[in-house]
PDB file of N, CA and C in Angstrom:
ATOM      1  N   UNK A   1       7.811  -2.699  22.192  1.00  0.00           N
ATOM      2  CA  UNK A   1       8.027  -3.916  21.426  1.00  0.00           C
ATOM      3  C   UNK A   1       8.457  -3.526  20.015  1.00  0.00           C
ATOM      4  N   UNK A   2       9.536  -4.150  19.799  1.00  0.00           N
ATOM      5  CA  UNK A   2      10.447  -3.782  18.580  1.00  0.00           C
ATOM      6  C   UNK A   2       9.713  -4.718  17.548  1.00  0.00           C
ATOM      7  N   UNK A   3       9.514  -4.675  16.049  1.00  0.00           N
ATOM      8  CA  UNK A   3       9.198  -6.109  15.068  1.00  0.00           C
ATOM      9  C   UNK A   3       9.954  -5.515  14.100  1.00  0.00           C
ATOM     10  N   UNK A   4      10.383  -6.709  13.271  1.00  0.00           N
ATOM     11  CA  UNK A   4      11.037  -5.970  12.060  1.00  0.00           C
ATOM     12  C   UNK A   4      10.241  -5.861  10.910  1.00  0.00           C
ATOM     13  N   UNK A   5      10.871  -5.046   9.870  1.00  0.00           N
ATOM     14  CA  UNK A   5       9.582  -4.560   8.524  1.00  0.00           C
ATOM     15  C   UNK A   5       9.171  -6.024   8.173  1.00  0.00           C
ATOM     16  N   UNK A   6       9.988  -7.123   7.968  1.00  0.00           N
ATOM     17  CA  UNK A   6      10.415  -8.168   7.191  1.00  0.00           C
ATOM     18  C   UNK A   6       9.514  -9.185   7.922  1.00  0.00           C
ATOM     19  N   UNK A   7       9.703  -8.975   9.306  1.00  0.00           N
ATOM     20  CA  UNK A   7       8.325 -10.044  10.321  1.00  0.00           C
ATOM     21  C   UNK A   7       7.223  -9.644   9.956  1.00  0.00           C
ATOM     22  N   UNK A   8       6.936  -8.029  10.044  1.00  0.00           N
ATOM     23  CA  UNK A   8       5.299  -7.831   9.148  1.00  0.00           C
ATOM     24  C   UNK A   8       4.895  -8.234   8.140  1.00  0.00           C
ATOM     25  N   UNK A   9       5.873  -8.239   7.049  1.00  0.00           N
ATOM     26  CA  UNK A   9       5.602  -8.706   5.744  1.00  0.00           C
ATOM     27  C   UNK A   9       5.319  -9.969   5.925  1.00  0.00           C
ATOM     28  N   UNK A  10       6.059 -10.563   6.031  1.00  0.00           N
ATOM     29  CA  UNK A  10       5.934 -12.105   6.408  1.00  0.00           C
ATOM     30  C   UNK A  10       4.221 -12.898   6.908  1.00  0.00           C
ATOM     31  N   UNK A  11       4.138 -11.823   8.233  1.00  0.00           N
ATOM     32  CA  UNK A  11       3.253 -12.296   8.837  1.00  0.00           C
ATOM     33  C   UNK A  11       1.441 -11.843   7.758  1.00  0.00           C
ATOM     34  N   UNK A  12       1.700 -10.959   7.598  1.00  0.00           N
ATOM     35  CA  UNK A  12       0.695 -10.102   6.176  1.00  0.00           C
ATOM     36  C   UNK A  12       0.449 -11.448   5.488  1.00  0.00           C
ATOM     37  N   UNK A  13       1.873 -11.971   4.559  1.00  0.00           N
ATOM     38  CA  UNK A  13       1.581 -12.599   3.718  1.00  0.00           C
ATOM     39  C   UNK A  13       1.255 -14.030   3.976  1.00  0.00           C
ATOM     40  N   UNK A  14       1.698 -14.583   5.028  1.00  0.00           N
ATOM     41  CA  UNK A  14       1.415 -16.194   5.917  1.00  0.00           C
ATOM     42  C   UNK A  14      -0.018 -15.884   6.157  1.00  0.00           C
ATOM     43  N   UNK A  15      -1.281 -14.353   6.539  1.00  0.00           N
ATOM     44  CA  UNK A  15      -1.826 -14.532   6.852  1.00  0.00           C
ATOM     45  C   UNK A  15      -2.917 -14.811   5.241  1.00  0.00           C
ATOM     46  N   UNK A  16      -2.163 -13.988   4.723  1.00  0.00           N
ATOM     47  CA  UNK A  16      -3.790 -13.910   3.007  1.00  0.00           C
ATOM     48  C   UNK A  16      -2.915 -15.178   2.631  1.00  0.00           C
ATOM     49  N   UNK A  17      -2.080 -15.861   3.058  1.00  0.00           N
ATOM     50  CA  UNK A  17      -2.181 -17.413   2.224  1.00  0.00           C
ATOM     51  C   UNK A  17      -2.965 -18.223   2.880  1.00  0.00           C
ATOM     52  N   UNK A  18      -3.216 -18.113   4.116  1.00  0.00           N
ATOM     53  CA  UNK A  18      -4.897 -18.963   4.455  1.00  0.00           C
ATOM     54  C   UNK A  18      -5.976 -18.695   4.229  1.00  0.00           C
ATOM     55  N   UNK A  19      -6.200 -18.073   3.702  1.00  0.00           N
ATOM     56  CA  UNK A  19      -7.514 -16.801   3.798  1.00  0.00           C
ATOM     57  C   UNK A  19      -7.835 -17.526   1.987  1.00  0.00           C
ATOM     58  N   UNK A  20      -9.168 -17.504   1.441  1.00  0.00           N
ATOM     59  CA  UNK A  20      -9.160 -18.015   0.317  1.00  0.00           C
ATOM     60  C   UNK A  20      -8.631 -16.696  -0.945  1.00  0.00           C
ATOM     61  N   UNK A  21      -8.678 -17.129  -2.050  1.00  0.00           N
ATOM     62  CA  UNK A  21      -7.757 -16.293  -3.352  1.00  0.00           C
ATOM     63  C   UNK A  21      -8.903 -15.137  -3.218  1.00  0.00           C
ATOM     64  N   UNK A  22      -8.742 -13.998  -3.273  1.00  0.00           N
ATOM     65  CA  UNK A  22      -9.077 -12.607  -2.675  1.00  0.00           C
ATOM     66  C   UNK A  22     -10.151 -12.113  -2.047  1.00  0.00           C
ATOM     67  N   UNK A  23      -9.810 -12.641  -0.510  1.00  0.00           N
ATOM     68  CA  UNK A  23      -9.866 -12.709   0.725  1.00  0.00           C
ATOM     69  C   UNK A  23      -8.987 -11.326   1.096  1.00  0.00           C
ATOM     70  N   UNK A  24      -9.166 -10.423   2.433  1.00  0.00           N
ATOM     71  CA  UNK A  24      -8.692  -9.700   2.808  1.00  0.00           C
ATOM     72  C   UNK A  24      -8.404  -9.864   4.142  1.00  0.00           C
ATOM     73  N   UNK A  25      -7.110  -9.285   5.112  1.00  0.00           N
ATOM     74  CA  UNK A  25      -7.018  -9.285   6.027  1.00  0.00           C
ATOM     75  C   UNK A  25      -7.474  -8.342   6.666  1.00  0.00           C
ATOM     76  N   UNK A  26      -7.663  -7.547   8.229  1.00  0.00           N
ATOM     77  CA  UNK A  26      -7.574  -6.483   8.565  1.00  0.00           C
ATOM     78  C   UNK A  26      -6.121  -6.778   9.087  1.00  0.00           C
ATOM     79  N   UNK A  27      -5.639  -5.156   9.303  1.00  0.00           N
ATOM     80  CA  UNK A  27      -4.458  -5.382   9.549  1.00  0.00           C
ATOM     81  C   UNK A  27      -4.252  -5.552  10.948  1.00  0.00           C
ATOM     82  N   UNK A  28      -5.275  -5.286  11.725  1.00  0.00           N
ATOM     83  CA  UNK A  28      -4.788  -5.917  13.586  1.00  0.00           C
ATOM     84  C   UNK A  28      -4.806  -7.482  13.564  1.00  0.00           C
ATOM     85  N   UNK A  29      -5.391  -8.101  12.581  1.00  0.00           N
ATOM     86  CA  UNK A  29      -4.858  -9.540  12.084  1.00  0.00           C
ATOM     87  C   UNK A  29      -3.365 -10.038  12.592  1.00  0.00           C
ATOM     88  N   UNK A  30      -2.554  -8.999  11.488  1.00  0.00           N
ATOM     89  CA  UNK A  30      -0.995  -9.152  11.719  1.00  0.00           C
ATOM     90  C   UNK A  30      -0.609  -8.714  12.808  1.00  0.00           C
ATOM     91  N   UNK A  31      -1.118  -7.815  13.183  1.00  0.00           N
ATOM     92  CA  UNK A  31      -0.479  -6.985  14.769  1.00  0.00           C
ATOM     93  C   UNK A  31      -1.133  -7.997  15.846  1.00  0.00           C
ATOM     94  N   UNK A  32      -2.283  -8.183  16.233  1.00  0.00           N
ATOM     95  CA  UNK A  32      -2.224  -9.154  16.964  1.00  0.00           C
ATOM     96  C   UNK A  32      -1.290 -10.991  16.356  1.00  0.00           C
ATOM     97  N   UNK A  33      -1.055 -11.038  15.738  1.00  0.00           N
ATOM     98  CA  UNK A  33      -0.528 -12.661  15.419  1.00  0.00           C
ATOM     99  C   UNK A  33       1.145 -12.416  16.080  1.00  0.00           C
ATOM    100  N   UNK A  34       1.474 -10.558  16.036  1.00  0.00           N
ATOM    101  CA  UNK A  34       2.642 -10.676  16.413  1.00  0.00           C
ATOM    102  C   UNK A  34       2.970 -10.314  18.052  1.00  0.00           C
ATOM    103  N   UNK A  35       2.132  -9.842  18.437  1.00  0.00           N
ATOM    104  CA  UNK A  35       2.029  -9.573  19.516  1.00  0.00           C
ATOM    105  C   UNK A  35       1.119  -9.981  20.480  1.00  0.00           C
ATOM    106  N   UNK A  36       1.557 -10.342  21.951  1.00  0.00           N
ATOM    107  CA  UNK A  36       0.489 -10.988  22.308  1.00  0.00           C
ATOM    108  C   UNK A  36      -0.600 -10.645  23.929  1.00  0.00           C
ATOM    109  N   UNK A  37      -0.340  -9.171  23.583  1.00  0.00           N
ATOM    110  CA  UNK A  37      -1.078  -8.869  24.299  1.00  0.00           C
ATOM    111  C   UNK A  37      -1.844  -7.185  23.741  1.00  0.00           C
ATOM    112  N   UNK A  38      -2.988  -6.774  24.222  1.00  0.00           N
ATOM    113  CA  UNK A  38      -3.734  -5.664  23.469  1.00  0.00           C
ATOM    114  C   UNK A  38      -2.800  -4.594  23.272  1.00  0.00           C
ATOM    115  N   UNK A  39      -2.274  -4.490  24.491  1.00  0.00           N
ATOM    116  CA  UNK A  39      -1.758  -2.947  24.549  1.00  0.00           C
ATOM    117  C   UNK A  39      -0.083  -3.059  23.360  1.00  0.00           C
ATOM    118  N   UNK A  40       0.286  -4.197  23.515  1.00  0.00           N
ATOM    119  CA  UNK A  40       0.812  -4.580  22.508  1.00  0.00           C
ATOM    120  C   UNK A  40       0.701  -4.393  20.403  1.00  0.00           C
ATOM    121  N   UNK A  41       0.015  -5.061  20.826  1.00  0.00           N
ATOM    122  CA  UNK A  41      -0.550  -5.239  19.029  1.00  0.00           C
ATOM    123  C   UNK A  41      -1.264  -3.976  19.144  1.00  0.00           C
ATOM    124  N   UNK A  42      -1.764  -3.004  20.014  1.00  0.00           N
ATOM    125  CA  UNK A  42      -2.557  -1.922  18.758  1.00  0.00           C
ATOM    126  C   UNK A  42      -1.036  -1.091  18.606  1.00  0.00           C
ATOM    127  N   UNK A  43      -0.117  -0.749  19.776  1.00  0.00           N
ATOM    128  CA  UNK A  43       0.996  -0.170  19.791  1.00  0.00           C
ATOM    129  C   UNK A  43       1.417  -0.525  17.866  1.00  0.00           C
ATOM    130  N   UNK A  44       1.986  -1.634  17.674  1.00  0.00           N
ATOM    131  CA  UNK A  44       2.314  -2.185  16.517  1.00  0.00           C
ATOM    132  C   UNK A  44       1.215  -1.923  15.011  1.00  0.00           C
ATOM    133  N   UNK A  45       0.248  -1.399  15.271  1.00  0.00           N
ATOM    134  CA  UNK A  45      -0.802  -0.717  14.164  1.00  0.00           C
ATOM    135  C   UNK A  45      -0.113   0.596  13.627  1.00  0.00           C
ATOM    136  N   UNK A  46       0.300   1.041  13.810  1.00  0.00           N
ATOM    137  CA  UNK A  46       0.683   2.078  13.229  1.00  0.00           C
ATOM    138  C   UNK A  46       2.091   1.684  12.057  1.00  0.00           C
ATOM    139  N   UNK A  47       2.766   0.961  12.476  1.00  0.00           N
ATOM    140  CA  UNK A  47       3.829  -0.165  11.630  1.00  0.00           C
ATOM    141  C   UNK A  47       2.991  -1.172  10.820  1.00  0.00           C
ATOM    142  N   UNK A  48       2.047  -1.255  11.179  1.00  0.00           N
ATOM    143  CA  UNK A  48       1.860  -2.175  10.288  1.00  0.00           C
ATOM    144  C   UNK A  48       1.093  -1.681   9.322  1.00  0.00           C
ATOM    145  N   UNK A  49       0.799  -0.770   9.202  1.00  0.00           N
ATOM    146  CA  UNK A  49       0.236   0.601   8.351  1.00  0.00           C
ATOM    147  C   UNK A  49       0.873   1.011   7.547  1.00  0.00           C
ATOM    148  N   UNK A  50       2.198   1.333   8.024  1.00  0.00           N
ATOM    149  CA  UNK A  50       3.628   1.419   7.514  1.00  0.00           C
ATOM    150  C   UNK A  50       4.353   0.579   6.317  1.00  0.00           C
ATOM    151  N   UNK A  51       3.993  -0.271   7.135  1.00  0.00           N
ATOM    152  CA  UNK A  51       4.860  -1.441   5.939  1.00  0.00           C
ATOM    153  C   UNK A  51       3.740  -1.934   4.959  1.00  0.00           C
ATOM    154  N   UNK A  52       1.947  -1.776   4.912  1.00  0.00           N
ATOM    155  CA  UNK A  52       1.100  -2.064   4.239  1.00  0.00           C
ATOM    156  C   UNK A  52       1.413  -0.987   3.270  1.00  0.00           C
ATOM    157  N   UNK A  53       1.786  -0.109   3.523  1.00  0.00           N
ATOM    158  CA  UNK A  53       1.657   1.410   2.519  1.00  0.00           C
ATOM    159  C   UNK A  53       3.034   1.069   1.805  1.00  0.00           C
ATOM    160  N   UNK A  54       4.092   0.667   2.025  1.00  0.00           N
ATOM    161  CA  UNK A  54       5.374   0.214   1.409  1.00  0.00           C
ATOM    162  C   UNK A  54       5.260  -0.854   0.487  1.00  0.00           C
ATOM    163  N   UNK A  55       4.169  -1.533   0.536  1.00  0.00           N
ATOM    164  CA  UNK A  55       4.280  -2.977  -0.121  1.00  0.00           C
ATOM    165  C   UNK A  55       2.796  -2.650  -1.166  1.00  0.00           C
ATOM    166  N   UNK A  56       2.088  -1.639  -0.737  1.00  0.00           N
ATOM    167  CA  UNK A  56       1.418  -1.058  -2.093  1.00  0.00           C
ATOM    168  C   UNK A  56       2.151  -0.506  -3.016  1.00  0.00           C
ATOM    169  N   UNK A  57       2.893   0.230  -2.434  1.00  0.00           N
ATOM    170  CA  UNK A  57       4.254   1.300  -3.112  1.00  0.00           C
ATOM    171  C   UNK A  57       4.652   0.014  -4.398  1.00  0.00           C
ATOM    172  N   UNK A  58       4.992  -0.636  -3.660  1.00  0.00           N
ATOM    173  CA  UNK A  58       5.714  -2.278  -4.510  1.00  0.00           C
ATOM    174  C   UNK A  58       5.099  -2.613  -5.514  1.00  0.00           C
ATOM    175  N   UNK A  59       3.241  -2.722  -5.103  1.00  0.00           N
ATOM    176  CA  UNK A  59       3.126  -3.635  -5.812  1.00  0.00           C
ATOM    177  C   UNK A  59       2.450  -4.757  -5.308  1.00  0.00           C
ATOM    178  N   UNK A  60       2.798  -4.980  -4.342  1.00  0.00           N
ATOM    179  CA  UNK A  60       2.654  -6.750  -3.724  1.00  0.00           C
ATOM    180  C   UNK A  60       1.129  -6.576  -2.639  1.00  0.00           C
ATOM    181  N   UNK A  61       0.836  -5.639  -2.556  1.00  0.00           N
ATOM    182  CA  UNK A  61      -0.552  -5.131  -2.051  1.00  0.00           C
ATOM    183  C   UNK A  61      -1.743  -4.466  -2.097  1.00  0.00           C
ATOM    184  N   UNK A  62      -2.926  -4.598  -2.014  1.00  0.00           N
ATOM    185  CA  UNK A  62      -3.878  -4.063  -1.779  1.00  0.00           C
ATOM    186  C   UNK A  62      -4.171  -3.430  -0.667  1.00  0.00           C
ATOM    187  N   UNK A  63      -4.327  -1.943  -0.663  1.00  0.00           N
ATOM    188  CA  UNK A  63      -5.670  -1.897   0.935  1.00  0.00           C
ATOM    189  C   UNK A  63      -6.779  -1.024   0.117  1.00  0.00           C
ATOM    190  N   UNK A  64      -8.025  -1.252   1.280  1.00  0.00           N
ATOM    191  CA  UNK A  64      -8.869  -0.880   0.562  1.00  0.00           C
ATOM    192  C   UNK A  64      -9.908  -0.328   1.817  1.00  0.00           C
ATOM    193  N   UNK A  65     -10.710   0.329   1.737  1.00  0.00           N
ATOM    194  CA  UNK A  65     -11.747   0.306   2.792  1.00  0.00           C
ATOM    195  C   UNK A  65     -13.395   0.437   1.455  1.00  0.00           C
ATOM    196  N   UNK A  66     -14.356  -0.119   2.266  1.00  0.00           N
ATOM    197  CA  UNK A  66     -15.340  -0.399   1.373  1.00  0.00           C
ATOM    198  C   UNK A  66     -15.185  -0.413   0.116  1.00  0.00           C
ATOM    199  N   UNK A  67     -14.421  -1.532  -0.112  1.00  0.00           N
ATOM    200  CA  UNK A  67     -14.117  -2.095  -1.376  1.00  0.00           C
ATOM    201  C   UNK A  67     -13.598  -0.802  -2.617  1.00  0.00           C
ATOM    202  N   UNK A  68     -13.465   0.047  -2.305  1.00  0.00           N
ATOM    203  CA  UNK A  68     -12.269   0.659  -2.738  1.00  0.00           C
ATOM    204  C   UNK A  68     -10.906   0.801  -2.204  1.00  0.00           C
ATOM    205  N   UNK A  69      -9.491   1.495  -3.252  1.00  0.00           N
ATOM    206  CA  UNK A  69      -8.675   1.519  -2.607  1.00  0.00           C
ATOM    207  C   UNK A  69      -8.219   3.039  -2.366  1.00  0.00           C
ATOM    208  N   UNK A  70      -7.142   2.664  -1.140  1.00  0.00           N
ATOM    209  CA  UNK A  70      -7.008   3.817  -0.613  1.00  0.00           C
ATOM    210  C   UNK A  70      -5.634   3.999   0.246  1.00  0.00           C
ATOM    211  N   UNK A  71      -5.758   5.032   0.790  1.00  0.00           N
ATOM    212  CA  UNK A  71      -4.113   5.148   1.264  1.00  0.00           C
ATOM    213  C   UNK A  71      -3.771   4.954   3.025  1.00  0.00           C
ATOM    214  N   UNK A  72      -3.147   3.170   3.291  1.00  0.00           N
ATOM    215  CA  UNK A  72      -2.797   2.866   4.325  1.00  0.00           C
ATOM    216  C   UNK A  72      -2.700   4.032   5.231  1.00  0.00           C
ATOM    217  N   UNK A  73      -2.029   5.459   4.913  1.00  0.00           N
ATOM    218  CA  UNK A  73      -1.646   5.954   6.404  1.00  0.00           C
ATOM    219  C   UNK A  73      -2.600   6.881   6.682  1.00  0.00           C
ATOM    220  N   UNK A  74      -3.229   7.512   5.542  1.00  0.00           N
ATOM    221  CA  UNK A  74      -4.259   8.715   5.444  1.00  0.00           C
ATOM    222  C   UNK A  74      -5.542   7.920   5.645  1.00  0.00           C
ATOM    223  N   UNK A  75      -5.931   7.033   5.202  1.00  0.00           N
ATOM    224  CA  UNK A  75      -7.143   6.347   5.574  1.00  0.00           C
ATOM    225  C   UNK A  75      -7.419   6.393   7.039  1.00  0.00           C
ATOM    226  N   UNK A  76      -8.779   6.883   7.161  1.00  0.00           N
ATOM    227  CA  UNK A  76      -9.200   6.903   9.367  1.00  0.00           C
ATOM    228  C   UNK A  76     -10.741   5.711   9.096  1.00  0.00           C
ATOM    229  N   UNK A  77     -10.517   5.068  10.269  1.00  0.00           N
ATOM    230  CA  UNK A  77     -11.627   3.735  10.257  1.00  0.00           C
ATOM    231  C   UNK A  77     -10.444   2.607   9.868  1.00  0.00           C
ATOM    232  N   UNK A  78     -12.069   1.496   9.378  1.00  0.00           N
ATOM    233  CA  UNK A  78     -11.006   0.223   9.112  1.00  0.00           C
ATOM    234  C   UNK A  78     -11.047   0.224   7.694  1.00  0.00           C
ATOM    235  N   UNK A  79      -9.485  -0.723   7.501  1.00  0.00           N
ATOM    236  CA  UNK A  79      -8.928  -0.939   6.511  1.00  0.00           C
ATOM    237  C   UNK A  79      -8.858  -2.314   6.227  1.00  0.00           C
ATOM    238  N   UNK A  80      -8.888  -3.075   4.738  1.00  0.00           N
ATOM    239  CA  UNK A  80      -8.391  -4.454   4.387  1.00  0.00           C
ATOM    240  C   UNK A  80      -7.250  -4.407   3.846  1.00  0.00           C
ATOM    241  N   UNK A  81      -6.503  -5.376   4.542  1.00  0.00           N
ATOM    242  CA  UNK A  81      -5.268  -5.564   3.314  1.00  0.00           C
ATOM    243  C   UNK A  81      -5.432  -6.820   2.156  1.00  0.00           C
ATOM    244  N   UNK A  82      -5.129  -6.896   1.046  1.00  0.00           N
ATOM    245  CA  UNK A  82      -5.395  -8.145   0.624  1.00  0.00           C
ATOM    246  C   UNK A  82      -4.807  -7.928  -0.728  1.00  0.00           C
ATOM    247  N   UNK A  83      -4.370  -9.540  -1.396  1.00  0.00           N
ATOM    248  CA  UNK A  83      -3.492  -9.180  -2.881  1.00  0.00           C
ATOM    249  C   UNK A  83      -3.967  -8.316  -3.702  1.00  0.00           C
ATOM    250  N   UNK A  84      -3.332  -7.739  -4.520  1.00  0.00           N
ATOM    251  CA  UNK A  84      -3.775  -6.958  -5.686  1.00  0.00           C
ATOM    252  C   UNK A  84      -4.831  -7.632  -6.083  1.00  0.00           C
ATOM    253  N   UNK A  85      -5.231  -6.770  -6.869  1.00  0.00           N
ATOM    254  CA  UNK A  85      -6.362  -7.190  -8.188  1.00  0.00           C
ATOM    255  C   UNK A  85      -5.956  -7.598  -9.309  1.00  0.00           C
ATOM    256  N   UNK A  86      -6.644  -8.424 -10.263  1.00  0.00           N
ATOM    257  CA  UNK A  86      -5.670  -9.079 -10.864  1.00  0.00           C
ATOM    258  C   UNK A  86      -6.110  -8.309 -12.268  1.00  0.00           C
ATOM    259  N   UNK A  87      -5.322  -7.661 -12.995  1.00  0.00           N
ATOM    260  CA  UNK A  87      -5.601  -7.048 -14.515  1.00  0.00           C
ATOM    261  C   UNK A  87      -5.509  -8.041 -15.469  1.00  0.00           C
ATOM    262  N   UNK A  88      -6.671  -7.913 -16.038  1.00  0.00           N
ATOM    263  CA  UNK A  88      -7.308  -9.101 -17.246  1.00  0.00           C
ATOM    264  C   UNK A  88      -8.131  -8.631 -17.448  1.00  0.00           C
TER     265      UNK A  88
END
């Protein structure tokens, strides 16, 4: 199953806009919303890892595991994705 970078992003960000103001996703969140079966969406975890680590790169993301942050692809266990933190 093919997704594009641009459907992950998308789906990332459609998901922390329901979620209340800093709220975190996990990221099989997005992989399952895009895929719809198991063997499916974990296949798609590794992309979506991918494009979480690209959009920290940016800017436009957080990941974190126990409330620190950390690095989407090197991180082992679970991870949150969720907006930045806000500097003030």
């Amino acid at each position: 199953m093919t997704v594009s970078d641009e459907r992950i992003v998308a789906t990332i960000f459609e998901l922390l806009d329901r979620r209340a103001a800093g709220a975190t996703i996990c990221p099989s969140d997005a992989a399952r919303a895009l895929a719809s079966d198991e063997s499916q969406w974990r296949a798609l975890m590794p992309e979506v890892r991918r494009v979480a680590a690209s959009l920290v790169a940016a800017g436009s993301l957080r990941v974190s595991a126990h409330g620190e942050d950390v690095d989407a692809l090197q991180a082992r266990g679970p991870i949150r994705l969720g907006r930045p933190l806000s500097r003030g």
